[in-house]
C-alpha atoms as a PDB file:
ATOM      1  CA  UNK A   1      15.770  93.994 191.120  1.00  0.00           C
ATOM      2  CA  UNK A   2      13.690  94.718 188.281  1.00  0.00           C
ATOM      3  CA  UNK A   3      14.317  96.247 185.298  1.00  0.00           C
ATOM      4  CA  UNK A   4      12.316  97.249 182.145  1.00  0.00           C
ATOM      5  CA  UNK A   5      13.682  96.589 178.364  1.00  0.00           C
ATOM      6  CA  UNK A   6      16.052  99.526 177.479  1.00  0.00           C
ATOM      7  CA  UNK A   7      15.371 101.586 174.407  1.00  0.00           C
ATOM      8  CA  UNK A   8      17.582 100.040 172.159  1.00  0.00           C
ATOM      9  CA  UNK A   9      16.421  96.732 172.773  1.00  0.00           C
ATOM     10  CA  UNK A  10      19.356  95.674 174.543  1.00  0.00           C
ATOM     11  CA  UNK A  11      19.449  92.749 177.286  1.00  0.00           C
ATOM     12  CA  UNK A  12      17.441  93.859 180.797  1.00  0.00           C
ATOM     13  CA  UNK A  13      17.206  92.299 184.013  1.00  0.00           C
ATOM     14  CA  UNK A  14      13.680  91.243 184.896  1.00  0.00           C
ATOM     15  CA  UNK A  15      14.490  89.615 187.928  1.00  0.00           C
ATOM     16  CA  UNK A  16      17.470  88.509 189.907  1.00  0.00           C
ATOM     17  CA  UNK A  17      18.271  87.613 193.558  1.00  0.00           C
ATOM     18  CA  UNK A  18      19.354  84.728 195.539  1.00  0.00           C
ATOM     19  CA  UNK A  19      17.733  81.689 195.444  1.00  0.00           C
ATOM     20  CA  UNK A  20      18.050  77.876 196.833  1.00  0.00           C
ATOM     21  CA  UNK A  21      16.896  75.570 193.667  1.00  0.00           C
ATOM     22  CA  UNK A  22      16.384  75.796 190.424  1.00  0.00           C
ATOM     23  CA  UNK A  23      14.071  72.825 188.546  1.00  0.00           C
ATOM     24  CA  UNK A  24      14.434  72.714 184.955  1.00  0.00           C
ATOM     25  CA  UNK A  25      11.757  70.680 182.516  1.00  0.00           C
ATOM     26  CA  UNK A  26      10.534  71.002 179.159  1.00  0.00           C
ATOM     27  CA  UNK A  27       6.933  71.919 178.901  1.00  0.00           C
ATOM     28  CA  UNK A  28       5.909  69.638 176.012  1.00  0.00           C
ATOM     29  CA  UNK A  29       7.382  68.850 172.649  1.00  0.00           C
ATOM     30  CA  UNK A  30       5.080  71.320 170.448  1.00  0.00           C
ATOM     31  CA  UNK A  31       5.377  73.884 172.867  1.00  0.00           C
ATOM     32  CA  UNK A  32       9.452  74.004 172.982  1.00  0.00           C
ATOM     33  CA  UNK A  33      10.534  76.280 176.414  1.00  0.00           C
ATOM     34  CA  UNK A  34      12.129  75.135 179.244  1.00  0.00           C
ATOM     35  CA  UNK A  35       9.790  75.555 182.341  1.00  0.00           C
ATOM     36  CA  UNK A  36      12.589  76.880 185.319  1.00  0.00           C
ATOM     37  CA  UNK A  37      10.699  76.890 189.090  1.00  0.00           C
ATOM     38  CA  UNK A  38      12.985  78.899 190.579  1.00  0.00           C
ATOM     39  CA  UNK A  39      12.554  77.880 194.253  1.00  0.00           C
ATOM     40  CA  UNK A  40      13.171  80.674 196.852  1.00  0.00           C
ATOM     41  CA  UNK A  41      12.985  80.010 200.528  1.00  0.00           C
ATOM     42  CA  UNK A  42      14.432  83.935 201.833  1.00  0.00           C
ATOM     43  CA  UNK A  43      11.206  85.678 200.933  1.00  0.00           C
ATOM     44  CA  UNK A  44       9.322  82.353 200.240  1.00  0.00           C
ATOM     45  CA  UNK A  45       8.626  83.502 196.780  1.00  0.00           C
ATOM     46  CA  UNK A  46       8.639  80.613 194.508  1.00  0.00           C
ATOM     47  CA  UNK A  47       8.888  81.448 190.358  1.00  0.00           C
ATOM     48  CA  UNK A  48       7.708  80.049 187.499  1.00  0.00           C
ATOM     49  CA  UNK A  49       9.436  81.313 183.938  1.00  0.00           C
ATOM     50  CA  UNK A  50       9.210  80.165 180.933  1.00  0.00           C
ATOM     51  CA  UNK A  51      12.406  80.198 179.324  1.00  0.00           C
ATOM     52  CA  UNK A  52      14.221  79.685 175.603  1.00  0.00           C
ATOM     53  CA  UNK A  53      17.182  78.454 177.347  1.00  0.00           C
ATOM     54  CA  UNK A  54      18.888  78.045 180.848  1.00  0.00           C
ATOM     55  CA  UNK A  55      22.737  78.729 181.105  1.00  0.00           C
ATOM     56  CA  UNK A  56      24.737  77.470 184.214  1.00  0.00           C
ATOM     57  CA  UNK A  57      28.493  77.927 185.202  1.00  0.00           C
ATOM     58  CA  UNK A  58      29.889  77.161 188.290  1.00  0.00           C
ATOM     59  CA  UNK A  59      32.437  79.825 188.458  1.00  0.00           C
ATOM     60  CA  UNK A  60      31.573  83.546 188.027  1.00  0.00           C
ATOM     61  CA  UNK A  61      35.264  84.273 187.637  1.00  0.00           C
ATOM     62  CA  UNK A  62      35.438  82.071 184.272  1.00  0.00           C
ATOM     63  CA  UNK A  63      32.396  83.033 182.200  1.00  0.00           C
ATOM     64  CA  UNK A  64      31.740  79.696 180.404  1.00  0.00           C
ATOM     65  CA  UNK A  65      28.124  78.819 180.642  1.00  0.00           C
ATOM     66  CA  UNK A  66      27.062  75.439 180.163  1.00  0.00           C
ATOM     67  CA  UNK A  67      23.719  75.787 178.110  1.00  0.00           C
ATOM     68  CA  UNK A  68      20.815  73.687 178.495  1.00  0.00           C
ATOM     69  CA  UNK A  69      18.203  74.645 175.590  1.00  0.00           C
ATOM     70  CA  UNK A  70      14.164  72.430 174.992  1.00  0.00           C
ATOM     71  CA  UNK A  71      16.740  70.613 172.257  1.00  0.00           C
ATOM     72  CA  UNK A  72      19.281  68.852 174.320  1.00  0.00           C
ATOM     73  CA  UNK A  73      17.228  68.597 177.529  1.00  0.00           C
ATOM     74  CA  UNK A  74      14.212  66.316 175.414  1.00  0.00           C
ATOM     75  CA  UNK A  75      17.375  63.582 175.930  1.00  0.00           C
ATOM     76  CA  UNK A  76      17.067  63.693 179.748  1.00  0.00           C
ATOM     77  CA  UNK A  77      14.638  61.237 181.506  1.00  0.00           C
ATOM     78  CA  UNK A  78      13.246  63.376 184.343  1.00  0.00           C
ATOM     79  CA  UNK A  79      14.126  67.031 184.931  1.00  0.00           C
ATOM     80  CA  UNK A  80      17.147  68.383 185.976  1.00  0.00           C
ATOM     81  CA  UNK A  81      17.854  69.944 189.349  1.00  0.00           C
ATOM     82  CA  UNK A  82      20.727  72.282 189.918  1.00  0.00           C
ATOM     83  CA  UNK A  83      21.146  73.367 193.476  1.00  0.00           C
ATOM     84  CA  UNK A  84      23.113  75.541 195.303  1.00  0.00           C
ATOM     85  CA  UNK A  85      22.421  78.224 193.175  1.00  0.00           C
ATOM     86  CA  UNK A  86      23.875  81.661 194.473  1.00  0.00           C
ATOM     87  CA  UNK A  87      22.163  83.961 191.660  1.00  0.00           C
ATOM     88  CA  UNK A  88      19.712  84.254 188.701  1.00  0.00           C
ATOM     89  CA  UNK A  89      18.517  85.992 186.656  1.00  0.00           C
ATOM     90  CA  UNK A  90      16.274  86.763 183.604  1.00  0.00           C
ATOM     91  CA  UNK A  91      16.897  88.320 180.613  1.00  0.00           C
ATOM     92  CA  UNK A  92      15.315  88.862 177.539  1.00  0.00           C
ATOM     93  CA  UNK A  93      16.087  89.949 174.140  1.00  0.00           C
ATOM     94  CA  UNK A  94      14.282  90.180 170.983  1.00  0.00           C
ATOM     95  CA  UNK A  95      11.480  88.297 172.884  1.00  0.00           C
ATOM     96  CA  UNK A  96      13.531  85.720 174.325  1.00  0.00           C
ATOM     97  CA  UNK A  97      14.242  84.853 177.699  1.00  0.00           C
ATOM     98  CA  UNK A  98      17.277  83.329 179.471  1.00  0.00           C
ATOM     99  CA  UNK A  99      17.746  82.141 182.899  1.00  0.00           C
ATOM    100  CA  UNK A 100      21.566  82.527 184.099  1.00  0.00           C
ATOM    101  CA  UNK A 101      22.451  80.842 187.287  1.00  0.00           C
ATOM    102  CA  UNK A 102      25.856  80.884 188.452  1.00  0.00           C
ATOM    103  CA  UNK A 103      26.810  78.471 191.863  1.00  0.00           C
END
């Protein structure tokens, strides 16, 4: 599925579908987005985005997202995987991008 941004400006779907892995990593300190490989293995179609911030819940019943943002994941070592990932997608509003992934 993808969707252009709507006339008011309000939040769009540029892609979403199921997916296998999702790596998370900051691209540099100056440059402050989150670089998400969202890794694919139905259609083989492995993505790159660029992203402000990455929210995560493990319960699509209970919308509380756990948000990971270039900020709080400089603290981590190496970069985080989160796996079993049953849907993303990317959204963007005002000219900045989200990745939600839900398990």
């Amino acid at each position: 599925m993808k969707l252009d941004q709507g006339p008011a400006g309000e939040l769009t779907v540029l892609d979403s579908g199921y997916t296998d892995q999702v790596l998370l990593d900051c691209v540099s300190e100056e440059f402050l987005r989150i670089k998400a490989v969202v890794y694919n293995s139905l259609n083989d179609l492995n993505k790159l985005f660029l992203v402000d911030r990455a929210l995560y819940t493990s319960s699509p019943d209970r919308p509380l997202y756990y948000e990971f943002t270039p900020q709080n994941m400089a603290s981590i070592r190496k970069p985080l995987v989160i796996s079993e990932v049953k849907l993303y997608c990317v959204e963007r509003l005002w000219g900045m991008s989200t990745i939600r992934m839900m398990k």
